[in-house]
N, C-alpha and C. Protein backbone atom coordinates (compact mmCIF):
# COMPACT_ATOMS: atom_id res chain seq x y z
N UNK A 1 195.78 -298.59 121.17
CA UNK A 1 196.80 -298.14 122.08
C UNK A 1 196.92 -299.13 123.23
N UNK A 2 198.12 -299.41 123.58
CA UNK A 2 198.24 -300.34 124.26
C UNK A 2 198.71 -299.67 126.08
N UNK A 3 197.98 -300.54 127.13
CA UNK A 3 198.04 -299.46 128.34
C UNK A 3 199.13 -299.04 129.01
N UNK A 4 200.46 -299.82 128.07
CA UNK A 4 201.80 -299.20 129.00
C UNK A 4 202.08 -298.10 128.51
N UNK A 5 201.62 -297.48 126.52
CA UNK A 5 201.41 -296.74 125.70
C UNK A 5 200.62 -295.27 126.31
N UNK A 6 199.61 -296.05 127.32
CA UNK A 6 199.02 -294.96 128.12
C UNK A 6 199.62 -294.08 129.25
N UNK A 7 199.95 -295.04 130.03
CA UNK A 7 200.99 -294.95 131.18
C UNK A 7 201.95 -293.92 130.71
N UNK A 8 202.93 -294.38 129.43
CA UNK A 8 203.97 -293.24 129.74
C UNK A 8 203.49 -292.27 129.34
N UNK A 9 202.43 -291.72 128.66
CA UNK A 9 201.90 -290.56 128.16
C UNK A 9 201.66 -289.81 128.82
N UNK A 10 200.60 -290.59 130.33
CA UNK A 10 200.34 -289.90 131.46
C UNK A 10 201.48 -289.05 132.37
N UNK A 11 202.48 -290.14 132.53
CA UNK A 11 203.61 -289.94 132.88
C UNK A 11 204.23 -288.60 132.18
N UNK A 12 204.25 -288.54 131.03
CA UNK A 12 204.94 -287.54 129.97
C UNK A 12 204.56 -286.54 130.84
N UNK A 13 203.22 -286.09 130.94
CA UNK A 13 202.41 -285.29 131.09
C UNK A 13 202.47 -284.60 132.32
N UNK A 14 202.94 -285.56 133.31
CA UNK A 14 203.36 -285.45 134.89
C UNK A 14 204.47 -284.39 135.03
N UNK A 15 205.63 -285.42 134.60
CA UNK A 15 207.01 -284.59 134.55
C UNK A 15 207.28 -283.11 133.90
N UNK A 16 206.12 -282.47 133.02
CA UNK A 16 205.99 -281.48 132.30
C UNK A 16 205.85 -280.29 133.54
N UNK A 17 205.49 -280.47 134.33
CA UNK A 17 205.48 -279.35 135.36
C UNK A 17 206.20 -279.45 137.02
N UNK A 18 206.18 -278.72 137.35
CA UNK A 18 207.21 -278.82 138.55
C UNK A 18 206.10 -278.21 140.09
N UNK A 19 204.75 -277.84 139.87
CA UNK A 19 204.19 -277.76 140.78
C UNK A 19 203.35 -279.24 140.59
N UNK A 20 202.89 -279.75 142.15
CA UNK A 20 201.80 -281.03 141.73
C UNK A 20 200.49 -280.81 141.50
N UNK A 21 199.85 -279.41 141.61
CA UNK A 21 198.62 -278.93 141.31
C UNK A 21 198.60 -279.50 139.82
N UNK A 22 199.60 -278.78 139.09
CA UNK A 22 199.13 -278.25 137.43
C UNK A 22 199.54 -280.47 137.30
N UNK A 23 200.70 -281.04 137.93
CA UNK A 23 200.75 -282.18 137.19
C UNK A 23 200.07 -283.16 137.43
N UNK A 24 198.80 -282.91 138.43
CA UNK A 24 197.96 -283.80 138.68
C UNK A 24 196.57 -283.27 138.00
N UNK A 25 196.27 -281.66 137.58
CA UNK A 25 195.50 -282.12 136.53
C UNK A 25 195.76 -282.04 135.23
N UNK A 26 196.93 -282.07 134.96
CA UNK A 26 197.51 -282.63 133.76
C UNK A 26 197.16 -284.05 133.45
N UNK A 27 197.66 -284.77 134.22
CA UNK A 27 197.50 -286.21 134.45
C UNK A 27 195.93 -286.54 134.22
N UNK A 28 195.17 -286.20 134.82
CA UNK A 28 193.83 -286.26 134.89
C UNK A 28 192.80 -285.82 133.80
N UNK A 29 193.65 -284.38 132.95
CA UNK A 29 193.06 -284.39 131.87
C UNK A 29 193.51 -285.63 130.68
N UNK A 30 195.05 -286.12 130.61
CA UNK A 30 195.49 -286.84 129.66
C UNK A 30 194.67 -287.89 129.41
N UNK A 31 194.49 -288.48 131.56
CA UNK A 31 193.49 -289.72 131.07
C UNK A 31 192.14 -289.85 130.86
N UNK A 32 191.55 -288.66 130.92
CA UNK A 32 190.18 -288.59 129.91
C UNK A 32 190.18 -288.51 128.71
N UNK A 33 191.62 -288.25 128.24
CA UNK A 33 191.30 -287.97 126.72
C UNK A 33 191.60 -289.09 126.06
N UNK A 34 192.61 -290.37 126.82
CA UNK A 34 193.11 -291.13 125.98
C UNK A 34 191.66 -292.23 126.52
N UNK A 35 191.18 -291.91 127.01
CA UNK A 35 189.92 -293.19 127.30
C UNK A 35 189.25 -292.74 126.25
N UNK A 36 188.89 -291.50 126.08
CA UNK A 36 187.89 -291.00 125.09
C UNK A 36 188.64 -291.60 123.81
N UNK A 37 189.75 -291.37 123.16
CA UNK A 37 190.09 -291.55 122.47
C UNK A 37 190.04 -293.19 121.82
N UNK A 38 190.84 -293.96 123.27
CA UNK A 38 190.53 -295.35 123.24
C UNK A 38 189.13 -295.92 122.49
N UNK A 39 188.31 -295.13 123.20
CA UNK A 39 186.42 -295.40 122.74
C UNK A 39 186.28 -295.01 121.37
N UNK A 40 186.75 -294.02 120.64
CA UNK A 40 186.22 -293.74 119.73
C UNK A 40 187.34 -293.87 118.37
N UNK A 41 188.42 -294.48 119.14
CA UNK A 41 188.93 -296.20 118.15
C UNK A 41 188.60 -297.17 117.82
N UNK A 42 187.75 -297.35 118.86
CA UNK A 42 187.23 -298.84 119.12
C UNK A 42 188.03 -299.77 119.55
N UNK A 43 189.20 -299.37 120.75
CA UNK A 43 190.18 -300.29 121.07
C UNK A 43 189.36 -299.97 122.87
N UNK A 44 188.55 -298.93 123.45
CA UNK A 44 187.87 -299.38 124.62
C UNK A 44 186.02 -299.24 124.86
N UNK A 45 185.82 -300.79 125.24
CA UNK A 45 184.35 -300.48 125.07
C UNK A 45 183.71 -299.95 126.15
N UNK A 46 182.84 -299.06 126.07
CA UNK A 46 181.77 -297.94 127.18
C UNK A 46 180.33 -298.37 126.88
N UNK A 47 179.92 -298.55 127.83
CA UNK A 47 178.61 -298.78 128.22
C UNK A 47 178.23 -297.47 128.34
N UNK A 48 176.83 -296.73 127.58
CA UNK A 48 176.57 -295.44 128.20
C UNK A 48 176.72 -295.08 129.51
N UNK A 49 176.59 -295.55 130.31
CA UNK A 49 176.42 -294.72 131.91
C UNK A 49 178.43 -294.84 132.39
N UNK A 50 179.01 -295.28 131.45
CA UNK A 50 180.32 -295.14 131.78
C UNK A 50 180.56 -293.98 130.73
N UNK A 51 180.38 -293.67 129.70
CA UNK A 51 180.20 -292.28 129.07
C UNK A 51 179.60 -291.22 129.72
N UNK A 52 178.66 -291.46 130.07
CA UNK A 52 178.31 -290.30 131.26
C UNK A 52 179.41 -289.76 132.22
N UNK A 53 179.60 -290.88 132.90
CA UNK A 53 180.57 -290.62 133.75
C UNK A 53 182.21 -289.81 133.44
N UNK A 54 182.66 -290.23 131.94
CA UNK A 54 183.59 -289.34 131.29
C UNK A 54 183.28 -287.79 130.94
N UNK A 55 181.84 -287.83 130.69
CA UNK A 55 181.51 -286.53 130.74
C UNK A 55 181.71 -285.16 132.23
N UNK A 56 180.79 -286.64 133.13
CA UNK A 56 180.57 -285.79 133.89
C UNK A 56 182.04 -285.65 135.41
N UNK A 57 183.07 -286.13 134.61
CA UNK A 57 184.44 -286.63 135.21
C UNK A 57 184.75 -285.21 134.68
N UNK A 58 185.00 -285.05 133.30
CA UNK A 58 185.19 -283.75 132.77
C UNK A 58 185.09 -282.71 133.03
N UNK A 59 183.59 -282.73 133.50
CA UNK A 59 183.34 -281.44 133.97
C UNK A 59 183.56 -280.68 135.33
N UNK A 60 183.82 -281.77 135.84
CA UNK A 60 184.31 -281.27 137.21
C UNK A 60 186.20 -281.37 137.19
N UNK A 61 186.50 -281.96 136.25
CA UNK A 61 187.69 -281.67 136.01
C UNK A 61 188.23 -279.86 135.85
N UNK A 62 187.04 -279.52 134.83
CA UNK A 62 187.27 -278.31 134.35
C UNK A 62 186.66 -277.22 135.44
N UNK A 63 185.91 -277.61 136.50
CA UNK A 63 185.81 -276.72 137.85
C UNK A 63 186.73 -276.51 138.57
N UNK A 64 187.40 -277.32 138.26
CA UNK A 64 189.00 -277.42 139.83
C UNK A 64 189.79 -276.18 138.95
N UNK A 65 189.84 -274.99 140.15
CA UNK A 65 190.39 -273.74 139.99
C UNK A 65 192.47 -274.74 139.44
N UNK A 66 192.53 -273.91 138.51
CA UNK A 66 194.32 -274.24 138.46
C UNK A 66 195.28 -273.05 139.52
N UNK A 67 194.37 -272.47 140.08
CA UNK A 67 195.29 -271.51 140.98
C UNK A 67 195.11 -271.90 142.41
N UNK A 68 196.12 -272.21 143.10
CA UNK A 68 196.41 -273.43 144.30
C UNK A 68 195.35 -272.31 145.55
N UNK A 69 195.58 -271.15 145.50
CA UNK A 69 194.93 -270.36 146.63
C UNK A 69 193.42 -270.44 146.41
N UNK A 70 193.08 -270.32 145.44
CA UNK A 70 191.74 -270.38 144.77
C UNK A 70 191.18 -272.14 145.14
N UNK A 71 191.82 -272.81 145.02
CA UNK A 71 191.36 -274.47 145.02
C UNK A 71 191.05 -274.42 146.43
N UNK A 72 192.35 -273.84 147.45
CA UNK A 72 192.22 -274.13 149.16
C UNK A 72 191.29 -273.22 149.26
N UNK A 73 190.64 -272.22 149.24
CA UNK A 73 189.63 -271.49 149.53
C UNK A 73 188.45 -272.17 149.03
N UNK A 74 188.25 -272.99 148.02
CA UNK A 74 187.18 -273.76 147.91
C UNK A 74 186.87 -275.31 148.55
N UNK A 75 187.82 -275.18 148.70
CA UNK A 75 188.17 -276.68 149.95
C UNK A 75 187.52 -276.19 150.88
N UNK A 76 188.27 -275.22 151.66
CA UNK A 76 187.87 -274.64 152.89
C UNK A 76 186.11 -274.43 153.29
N UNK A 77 186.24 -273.70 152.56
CA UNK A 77 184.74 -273.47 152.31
C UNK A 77 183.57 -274.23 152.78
N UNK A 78 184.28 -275.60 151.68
CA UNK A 78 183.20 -276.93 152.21
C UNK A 78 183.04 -277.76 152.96
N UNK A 79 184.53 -277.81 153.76
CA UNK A 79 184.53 -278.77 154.74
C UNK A 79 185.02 -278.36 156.04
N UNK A 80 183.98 -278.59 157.23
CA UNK A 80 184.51 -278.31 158.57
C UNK A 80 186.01 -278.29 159.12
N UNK A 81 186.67 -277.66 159.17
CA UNK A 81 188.10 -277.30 159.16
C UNK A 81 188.32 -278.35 160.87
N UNK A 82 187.37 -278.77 161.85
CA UNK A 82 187.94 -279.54 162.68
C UNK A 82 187.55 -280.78 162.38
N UNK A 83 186.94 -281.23 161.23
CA UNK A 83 187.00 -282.70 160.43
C UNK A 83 188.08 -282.59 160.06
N UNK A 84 188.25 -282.11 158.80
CA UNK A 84 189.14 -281.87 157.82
C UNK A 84 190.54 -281.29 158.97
N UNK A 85 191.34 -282.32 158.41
CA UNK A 85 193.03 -282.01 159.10
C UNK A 85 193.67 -281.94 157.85
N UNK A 86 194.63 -280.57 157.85
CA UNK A 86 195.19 -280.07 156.89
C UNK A 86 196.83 -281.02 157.04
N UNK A 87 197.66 -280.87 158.04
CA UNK A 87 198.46 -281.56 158.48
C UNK A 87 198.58 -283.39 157.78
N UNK A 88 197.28 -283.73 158.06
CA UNK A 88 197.10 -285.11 157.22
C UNK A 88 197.93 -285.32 156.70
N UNK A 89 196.87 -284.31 155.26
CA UNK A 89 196.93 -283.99 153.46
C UNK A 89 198.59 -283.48 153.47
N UNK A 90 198.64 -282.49 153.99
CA UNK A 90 199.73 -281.24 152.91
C UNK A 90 200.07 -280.60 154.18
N UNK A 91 201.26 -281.25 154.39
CA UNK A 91 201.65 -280.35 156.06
C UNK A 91 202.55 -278.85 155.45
N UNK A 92 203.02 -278.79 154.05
CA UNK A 92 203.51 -277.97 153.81
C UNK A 92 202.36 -276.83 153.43
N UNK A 93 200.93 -277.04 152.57
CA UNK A 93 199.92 -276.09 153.01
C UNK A 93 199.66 -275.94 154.09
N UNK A 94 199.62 -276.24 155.13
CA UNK A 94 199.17 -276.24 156.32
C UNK A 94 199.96 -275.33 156.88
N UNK A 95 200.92 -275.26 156.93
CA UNK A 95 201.79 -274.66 157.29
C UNK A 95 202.46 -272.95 156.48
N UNK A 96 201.71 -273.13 155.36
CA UNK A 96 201.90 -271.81 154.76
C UNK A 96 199.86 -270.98 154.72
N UNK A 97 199.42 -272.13 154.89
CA UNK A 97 197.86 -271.19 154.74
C UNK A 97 196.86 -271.58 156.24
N UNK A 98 197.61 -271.59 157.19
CA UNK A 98 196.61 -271.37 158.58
C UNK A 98 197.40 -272.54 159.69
């Protein structure tokens, strides 16, 4: 597979939804799968501890709540809310959740 081959796939994958929660881990799942996939073509080479890292990319892929209230409540949670500026990031969360 060739990486512009990748690109629009990712892309495909993007435009499929209309919130950016679901199309960014859309995106994020596509490109673990086409690396994985790449690897076990034999068109990309992995050093174990870069396999690890697909694993363990994965798995925290599959922790990130897909429900946007559920994700900001686990955000929240972890980071000092007068570090953390919401305004920054997402002035439109910010503005609908505090």
């Amino acid at each position: 597979m060739r990486p512009g081959d990748v690109v629009l796939e990712i892309s495909g994958e993007i435009v499929k939804y209309d919130h950016p929660l679901e199309a960014t881990l859309a995106a994020m799942d596509k490109t673990l799968t086409s690396l994985r996939q790449a690897h076990a073509a034999g068109q990309l080479d992995l050093i174990a501890v870069e396999q690890h890292w697909l694993d363990r990319l994965s798995s925290q892929l599959e922790a990130i709540p897909s429900d946007e209230e559920q994700l900001l409540a686990q955000v929240r949670s972890r980071y000092d809310e007068t570090v953390f500026i919401w305004e920054e990031y997402a002035p439109s969360i910010s503005e609908s959740t505090g």
